[in-house]
N, C-alpha and C. Protein backbone atom coordinates (compact mmCIF):
# COMPACT_ATOMS: atom_id res chain seq x y z
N UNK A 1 -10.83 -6.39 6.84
CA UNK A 1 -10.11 -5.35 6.12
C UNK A 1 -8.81 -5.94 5.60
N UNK A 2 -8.78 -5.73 4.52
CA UNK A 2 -7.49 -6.27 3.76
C UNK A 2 -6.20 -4.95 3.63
N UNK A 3 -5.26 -4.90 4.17
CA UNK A 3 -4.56 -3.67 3.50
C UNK A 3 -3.13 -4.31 2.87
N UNK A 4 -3.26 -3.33 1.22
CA UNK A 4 -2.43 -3.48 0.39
C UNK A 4 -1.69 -2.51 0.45
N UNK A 5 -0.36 -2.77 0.31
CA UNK A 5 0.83 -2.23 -0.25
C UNK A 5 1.38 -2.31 -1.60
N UNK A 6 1.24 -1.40 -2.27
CA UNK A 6 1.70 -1.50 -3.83
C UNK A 6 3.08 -0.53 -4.17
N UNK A 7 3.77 -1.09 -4.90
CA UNK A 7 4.49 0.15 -5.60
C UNK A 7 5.76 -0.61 -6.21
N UNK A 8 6.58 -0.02 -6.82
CA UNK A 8 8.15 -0.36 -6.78
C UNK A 8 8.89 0.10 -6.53
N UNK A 9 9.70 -1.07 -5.48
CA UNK A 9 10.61 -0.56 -4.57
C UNK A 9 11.93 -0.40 -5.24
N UNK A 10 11.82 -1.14 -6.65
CA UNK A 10 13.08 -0.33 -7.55
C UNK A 10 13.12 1.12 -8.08
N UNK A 11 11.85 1.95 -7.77
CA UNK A 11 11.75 3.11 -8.64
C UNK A 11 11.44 3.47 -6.88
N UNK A 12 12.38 3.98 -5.93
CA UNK A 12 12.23 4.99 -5.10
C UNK A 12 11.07 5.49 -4.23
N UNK A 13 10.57 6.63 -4.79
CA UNK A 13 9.01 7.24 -3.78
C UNK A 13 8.17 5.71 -4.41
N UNK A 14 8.75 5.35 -5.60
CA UNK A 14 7.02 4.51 -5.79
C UNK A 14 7.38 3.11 -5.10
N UNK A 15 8.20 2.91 -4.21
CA UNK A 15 8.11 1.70 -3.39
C UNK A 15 7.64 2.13 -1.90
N UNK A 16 6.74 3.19 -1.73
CA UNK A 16 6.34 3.62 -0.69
C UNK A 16 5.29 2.58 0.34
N UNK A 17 4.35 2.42 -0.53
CA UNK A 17 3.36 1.53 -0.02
C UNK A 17 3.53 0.22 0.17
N UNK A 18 4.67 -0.67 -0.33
CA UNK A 18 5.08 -1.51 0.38
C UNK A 18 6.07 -1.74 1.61
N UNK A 19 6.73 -0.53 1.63
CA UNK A 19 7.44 -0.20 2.62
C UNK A 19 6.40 0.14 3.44
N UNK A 20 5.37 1.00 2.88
CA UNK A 20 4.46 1.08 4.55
C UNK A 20 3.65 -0.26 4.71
N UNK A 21 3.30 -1.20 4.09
CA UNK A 21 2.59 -2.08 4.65
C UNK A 21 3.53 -3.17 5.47
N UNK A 22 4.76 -3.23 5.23
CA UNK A 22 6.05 -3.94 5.94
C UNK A 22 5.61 -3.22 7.11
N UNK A 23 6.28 -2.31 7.04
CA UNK A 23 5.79 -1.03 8.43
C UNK A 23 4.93 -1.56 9.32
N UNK A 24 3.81 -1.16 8.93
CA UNK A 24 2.70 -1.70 9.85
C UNK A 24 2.84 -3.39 10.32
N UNK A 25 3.18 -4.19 9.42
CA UNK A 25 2.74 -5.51 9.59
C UNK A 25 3.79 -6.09 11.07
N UNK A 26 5.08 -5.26 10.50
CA UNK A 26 6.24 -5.39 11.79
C UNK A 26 6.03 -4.61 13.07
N UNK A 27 5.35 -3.80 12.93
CA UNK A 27 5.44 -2.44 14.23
C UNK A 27 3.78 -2.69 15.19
N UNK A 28 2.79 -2.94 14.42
CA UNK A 28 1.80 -2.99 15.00
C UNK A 28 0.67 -4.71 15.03
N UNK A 29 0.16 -5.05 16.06
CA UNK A 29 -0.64 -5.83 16.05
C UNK A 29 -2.22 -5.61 15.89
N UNK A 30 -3.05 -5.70 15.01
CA UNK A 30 -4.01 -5.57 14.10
C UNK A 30 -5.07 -6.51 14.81
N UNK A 31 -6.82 -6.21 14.62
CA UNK A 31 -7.89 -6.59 14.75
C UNK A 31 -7.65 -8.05 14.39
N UNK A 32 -7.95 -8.90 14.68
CA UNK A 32 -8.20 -10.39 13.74
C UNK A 32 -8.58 -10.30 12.53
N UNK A 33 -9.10 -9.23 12.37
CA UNK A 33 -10.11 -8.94 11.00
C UNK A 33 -9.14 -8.17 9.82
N UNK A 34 -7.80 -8.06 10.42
CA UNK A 34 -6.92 -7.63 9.26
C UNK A 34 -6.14 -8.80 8.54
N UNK A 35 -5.78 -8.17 7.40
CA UNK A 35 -5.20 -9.25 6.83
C UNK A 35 -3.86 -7.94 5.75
N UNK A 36 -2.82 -8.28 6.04
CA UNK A 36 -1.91 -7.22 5.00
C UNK A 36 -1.25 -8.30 4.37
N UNK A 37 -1.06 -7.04 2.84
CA UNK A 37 -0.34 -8.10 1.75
C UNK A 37 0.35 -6.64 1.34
N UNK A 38 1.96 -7.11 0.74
CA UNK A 38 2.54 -6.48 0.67
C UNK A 38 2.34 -7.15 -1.14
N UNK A 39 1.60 -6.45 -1.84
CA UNK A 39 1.00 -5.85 -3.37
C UNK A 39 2.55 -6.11 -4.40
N UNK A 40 4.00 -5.19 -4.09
CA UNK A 40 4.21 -4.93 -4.78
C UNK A 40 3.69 -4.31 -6.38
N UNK A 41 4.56 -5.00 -7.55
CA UNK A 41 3.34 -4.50 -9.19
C UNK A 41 2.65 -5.84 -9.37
N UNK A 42 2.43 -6.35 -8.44
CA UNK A 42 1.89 -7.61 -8.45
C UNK A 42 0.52 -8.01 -9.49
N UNK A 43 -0.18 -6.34 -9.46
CA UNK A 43 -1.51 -6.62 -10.65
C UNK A 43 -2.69 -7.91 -10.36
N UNK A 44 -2.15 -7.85 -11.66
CA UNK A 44 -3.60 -9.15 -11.73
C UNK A 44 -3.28 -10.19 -10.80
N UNK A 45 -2.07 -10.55 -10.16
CA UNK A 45 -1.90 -11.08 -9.37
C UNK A 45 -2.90 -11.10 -8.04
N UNK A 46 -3.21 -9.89 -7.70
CA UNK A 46 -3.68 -9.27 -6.72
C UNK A 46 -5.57 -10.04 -7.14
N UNK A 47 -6.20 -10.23 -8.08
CA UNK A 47 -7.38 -10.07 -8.38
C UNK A 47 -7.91 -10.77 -7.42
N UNK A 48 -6.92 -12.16 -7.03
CA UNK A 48 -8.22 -13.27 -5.57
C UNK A 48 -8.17 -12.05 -4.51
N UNK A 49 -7.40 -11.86 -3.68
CA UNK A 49 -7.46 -10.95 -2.70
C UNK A 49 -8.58 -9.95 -2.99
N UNK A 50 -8.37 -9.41 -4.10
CA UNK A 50 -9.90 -8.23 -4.48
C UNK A 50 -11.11 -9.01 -4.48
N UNK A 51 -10.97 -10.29 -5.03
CA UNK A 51 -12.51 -10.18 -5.17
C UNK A 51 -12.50 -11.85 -3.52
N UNK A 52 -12.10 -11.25 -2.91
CA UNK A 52 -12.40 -12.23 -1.45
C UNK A 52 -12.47 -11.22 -0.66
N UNK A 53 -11.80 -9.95 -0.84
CA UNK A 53 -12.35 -8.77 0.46
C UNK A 53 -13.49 -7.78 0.02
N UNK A 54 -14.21 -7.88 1.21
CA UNK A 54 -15.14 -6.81 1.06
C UNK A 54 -14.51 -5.55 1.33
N UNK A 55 -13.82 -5.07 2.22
CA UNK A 55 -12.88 -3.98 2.66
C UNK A 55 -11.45 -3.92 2.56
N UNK A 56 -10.89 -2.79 1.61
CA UNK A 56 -9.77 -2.82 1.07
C UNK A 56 -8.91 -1.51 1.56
N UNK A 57 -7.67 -1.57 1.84
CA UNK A 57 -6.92 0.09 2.04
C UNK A 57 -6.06 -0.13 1.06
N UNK A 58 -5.72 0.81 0.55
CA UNK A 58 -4.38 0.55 -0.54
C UNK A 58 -3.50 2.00 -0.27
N UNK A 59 -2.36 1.31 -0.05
CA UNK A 59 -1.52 2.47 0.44
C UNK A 59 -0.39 2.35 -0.89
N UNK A 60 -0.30 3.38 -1.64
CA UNK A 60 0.67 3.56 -2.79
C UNK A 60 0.58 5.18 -2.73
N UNK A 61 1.62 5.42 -3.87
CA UNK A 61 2.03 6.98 -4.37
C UNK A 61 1.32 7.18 -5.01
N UNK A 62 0.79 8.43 -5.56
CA UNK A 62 -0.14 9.13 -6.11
C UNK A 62 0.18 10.17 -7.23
N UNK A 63 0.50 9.89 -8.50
CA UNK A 63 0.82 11.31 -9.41
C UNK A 63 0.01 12.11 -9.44
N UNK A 64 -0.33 12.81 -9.02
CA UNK A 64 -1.20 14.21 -8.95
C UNK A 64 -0.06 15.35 -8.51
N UNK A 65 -0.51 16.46 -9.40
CA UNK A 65 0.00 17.87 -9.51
C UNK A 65 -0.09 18.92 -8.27
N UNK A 66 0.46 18.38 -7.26
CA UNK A 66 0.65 18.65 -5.87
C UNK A 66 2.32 18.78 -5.49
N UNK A 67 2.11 19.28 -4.53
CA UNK A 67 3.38 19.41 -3.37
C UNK A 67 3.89 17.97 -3.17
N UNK A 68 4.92 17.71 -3.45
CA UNK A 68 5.42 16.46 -2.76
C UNK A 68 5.07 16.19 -1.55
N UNK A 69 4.82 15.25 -0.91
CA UNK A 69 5.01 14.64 0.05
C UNK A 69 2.81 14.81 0.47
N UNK A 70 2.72 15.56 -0.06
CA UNK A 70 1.24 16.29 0.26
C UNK A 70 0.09 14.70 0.60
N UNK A 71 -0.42 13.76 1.47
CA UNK A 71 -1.30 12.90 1.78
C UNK A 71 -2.68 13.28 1.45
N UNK A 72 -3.56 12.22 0.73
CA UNK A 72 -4.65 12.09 0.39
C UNK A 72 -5.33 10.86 0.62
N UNK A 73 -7.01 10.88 0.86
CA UNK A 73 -7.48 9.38 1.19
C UNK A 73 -9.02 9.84 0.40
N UNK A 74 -8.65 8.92 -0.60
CA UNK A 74 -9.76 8.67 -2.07
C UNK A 74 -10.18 7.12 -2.16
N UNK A 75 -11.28 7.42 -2.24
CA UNK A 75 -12.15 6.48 -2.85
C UNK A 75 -11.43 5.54 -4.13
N UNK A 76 -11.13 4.38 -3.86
CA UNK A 76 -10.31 3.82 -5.56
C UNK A 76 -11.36 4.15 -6.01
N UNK A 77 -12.39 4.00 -6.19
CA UNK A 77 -12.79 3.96 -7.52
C UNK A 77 -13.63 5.34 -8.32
N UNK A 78 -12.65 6.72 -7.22
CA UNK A 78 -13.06 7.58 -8.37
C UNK A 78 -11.43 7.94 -8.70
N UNK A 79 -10.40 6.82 -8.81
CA UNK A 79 -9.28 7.14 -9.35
C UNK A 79 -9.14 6.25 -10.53
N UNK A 80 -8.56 6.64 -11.44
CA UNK A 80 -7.41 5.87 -12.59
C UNK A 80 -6.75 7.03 -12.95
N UNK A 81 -5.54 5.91 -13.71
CA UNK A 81 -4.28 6.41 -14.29
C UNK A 81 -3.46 7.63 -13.13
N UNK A 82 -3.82 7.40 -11.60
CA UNK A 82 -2.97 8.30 -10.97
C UNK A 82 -2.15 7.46 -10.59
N UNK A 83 -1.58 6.85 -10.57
CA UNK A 83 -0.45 6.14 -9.73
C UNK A 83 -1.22 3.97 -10.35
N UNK A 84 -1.46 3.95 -8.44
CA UNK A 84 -1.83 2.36 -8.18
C UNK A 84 -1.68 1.53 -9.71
N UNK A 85 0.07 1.15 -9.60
CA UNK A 85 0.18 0.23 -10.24
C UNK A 85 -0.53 0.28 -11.25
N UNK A 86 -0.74 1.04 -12.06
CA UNK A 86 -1.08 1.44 -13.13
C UNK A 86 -0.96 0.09 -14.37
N UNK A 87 0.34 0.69 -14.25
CA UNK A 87 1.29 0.22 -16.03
C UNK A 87 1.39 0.80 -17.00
N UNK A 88 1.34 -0.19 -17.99
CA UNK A 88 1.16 -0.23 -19.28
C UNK A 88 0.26 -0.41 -19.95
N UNK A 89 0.43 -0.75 -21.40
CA UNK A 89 -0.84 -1.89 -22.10
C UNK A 89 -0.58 -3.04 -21.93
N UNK A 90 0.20 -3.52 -21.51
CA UNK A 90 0.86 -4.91 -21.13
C UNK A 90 0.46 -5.12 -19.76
N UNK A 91 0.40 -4.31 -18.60
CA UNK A 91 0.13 -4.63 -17.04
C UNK A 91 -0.99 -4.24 -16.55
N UNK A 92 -1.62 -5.10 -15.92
CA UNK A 92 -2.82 -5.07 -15.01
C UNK A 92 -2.91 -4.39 -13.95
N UNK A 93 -3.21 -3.49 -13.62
CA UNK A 93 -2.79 -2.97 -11.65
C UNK A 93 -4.28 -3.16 -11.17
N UNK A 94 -3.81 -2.38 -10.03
CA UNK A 94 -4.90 -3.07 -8.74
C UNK A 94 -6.75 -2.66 -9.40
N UNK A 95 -6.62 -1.06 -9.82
CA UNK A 95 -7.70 -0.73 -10.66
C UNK A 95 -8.39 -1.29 -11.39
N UNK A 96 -7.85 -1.67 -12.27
CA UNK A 96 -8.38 -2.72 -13.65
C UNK A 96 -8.54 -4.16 -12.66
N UNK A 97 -8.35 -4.37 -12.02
CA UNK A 97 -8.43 -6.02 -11.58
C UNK A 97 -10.52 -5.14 -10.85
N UNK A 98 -10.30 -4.50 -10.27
CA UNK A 98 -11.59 -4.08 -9.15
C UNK A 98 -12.88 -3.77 -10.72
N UNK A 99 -12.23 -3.57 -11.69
CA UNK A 99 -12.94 -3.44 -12.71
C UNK A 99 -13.65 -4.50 -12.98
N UNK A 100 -12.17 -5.62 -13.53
CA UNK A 100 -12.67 -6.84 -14.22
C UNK A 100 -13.88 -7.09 -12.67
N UNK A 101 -13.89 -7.35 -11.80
CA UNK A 101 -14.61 -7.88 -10.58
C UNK A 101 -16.24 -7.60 -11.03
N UNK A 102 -16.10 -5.83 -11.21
CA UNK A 102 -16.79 -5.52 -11.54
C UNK A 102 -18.34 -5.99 -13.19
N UNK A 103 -17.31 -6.00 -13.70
CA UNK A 103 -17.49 -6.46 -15.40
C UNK A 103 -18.16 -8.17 -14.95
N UNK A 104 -17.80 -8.85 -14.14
CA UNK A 104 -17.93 -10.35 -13.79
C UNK A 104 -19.26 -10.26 -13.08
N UNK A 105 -20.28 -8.53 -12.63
CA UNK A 105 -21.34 -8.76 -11.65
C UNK A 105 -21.42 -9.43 -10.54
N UNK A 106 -20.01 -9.30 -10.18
CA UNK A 106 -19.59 -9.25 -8.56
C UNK A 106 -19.39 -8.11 -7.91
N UNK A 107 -19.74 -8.16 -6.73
CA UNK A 107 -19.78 -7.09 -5.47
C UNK A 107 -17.92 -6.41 -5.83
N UNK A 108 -17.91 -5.06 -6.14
CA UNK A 108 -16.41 -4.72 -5.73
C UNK A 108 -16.55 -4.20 -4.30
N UNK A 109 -15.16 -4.81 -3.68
CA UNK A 109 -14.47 -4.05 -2.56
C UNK A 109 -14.97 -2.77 -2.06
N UNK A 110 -14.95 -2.40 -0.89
CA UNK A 110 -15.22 -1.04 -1.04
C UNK A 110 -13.60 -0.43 -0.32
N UNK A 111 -13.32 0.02 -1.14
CA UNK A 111 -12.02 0.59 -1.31
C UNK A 111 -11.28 1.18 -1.38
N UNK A 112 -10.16 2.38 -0.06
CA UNK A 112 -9.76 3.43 -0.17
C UNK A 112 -8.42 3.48 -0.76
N UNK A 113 -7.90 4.51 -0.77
CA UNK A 113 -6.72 4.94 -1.56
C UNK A 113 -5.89 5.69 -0.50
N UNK A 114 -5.22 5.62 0.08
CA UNK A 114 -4.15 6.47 1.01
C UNK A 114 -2.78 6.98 -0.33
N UNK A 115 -3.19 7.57 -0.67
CA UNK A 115 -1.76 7.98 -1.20
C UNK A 115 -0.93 9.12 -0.69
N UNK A 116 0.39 9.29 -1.29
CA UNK A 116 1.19 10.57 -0.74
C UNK A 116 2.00 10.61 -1.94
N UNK A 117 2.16 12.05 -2.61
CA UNK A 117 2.38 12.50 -4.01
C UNK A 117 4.13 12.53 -3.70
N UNK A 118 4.76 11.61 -4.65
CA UNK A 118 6.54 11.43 -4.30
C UNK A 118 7.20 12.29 -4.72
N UNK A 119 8.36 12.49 -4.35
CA UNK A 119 9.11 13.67 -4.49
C UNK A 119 10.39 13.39 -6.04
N UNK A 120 10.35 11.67 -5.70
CA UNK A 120 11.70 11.10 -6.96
C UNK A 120 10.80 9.73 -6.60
N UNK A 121 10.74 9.53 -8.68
CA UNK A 121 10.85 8.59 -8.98
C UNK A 121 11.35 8.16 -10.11
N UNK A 122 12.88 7.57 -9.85
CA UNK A 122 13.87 7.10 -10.59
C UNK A 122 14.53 5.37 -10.22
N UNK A 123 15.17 5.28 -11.24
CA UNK A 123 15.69 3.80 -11.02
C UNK A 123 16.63 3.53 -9.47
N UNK A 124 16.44 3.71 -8.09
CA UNK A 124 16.95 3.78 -7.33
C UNK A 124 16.51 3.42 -6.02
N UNK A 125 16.87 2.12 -5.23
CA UNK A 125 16.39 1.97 -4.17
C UNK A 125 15.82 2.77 -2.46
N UNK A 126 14.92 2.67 -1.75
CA UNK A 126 15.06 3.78 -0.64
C UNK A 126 13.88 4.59 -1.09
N UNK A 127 13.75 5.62 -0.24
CA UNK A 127 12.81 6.88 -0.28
C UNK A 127 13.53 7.95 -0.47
N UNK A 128 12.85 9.13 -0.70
CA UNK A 128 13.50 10.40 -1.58
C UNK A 128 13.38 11.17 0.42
N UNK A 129 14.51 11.66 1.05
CA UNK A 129 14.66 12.40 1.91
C UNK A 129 12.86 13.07 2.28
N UNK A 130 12.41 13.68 1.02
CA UNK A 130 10.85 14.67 1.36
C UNK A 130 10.25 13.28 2.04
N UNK A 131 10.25 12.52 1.39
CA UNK A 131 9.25 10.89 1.81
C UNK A 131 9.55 9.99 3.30
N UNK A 132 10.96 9.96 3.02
CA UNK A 132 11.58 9.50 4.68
C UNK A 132 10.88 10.74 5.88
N UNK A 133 10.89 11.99 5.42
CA UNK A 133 10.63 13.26 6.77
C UNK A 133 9.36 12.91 6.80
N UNK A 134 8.37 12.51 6.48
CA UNK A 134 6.77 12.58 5.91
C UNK A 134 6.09 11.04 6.53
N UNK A 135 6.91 9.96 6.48
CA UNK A 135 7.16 8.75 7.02
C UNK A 135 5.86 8.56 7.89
N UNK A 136 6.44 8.95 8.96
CA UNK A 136 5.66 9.21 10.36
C UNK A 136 4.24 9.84 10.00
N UNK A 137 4.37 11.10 9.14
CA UNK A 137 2.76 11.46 8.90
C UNK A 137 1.81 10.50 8.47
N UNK A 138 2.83 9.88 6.99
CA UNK A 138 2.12 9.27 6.18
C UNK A 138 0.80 7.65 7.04
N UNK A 139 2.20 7.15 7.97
CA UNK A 139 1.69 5.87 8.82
C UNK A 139 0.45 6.46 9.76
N UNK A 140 0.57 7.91 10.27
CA UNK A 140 -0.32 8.62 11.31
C UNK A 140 -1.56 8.58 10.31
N UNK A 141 -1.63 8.86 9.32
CA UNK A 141 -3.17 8.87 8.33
C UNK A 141 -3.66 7.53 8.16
N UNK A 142 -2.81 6.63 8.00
CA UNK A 142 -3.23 4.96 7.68
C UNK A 142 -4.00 5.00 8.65
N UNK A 143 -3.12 4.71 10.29
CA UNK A 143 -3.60 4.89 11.48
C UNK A 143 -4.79 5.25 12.15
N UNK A 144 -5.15 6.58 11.58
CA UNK A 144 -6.31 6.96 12.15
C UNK A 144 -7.29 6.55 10.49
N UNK A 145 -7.08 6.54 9.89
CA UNK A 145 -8.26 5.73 9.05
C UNK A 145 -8.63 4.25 9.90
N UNK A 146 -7.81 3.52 9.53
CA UNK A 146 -8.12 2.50 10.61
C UNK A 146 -8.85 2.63 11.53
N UNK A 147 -8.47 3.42 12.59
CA UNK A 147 -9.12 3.69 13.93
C UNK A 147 -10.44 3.95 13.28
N UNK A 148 -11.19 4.81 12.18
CA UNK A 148 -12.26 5.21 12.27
C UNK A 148 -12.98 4.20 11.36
N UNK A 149 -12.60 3.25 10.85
CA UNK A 149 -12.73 1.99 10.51
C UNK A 149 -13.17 0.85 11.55
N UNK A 150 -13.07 1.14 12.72
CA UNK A 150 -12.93 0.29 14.07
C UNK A 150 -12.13 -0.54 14.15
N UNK A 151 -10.81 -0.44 13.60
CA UNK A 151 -9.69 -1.39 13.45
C UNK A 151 -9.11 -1.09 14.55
N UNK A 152 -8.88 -1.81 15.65
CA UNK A 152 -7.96 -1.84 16.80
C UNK A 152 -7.00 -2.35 16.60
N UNK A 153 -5.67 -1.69 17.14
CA UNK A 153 -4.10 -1.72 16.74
C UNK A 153 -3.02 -1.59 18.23
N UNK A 154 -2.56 -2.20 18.27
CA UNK A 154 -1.47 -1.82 19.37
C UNK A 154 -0.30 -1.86 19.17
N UNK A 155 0.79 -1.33 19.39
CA UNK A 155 2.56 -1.29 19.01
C UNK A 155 2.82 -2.74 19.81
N UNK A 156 3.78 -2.97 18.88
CA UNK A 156 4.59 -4.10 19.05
C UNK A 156 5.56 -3.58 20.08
N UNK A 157 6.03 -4.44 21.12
CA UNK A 157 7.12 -4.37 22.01
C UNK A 157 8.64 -4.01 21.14
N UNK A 158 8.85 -4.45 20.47
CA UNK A 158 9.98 -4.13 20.01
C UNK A 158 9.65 -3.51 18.06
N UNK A 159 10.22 -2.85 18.12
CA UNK A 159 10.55 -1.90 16.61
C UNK A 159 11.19 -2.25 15.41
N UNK A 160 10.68 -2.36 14.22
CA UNK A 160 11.61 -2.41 13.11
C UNK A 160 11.38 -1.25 12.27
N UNK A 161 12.67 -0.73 12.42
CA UNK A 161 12.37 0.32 11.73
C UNK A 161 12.70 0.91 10.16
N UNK A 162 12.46 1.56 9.76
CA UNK A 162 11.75 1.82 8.23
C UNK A 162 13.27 2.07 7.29
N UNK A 163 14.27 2.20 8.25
CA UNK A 163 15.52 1.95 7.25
C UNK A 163 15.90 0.35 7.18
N UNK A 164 15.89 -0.56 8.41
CA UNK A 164 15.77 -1.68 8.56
C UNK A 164 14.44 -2.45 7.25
N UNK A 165 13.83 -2.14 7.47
CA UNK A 165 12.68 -2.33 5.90
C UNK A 165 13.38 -2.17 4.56
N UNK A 166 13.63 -0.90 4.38
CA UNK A 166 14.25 -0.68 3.10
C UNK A 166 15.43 -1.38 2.83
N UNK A 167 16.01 -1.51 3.96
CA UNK A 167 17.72 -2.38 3.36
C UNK A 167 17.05 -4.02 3.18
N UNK A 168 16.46 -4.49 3.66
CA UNK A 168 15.72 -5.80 3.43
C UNK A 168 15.50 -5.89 2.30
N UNK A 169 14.57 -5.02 1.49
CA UNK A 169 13.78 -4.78 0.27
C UNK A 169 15.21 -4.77 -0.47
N UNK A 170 16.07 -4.32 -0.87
CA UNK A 170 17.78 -4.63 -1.40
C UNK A 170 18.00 -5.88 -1.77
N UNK A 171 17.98 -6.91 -1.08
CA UNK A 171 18.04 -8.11 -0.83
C UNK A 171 17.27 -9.13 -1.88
N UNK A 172 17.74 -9.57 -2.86
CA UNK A 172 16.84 -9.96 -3.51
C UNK A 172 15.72 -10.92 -3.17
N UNK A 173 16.65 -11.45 -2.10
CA UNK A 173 16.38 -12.77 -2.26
C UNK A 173 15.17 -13.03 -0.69
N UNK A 174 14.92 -11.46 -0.29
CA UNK A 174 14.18 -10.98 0.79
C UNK A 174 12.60 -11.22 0.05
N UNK A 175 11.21 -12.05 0.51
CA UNK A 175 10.15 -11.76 0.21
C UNK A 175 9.03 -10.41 0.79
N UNK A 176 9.20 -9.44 -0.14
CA UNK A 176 8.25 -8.62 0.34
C UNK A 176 6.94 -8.60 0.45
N UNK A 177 6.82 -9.96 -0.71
CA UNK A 177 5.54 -9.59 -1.10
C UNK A 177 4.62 -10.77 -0.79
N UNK A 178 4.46 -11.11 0.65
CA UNK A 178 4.22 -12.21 1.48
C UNK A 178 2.77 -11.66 1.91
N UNK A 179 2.28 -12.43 2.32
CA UNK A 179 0.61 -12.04 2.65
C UNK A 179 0.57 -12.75 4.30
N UNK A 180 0.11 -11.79 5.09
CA UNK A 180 0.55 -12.15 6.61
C UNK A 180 -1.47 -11.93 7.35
N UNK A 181 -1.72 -12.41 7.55
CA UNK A 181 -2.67 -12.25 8.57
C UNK A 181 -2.20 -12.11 10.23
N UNK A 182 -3.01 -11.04 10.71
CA UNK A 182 -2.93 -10.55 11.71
C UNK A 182 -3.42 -11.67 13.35
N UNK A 183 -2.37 -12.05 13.95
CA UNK A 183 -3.04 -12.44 15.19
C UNK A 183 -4.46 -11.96 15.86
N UNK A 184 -5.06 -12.58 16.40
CA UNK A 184 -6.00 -11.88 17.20
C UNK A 184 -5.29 -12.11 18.44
């Protein structure tokens, strides 16, 4: 299982999913069989990782016409144009890369979507207050997907916690977007 973190952490709620894959990668110890990459708008960047995992989580924000903060777990591939690093006509996101995979008559990923619909997204570092209170839910859904995934997880002895994350992400010169495999 590969889990991605996507978003930008310059535009607020939409740096969610890399803040949660930091999250996890610092707080919990993972199956051997995990592998987390913190996505950022990384895009086409992302395409080896897609087409080397068979099992994918992607944790990003979600534009859909909901309640803020409101959690959902979709199938990528009955999503586009809601969120996941989308873009432009100029940028590739995670979607279009599982496409091209596709288009090439290669096996795609099989691939969920954890999203949570943001409350602010503006030019501004951090989470929007609705997103910080929701935090805890949001990681509790990753969590038990996992679990029913057969992903075994245990807490780390010591804590980093999710304001400690975000002030990092500030930092320019901080790599978020590092690809960590999990101890067994």
């Amino acid at each position: 299982m590969t889990i991605i973190g996507i978003g930008n952490t310059l535009q607020k709620d939409d740096g969610l999913g890399v803040y949660a894959s930091s999250y996890l990668r610092e707080n919990y110890n993972f199956s051997s069989n995990v592998k987390i990459v913190n996505g950022g708008v990384e895009g086409i960047h992302l395409f080896n990782i897609l087409e080397e995992s068979l099992d994918i989580l992607i944790l990003d924000c979600l534009q859909l016409k909901d309640k803020p903060t409101s959690i959902y777990a979709i199938p990528a591939k009955e999503l586009g144009g809601y969120g996941l690093n989308n873009g432009g006509a100029h940028e590739i996101g995670i979607i279009q890369c599982m496409d091209m995979i596709e288009l090439q008559g290669k096996p795609i990923p099989n691939a969920m979507v954890i999203g949570i619909v943001p409350s602010e997204v503006v030019f501004d570092f951090g989470l929007s207050k609705a997103l910080l209170d929701s935090f805890d839910d949001y990681i509790s859904v990753v969590l038990q997907y996992l679990t029913k995934e057969n992903i075994t997880y245990t807490k780390k002895s010591t804590k980093t916690s999710l304001e400690s994350i975000i002030n990092r992400a500030k930092d320019p010169s901080y790599d978020l977007t590092t690809e960590v495999s999990q101890p067994s």
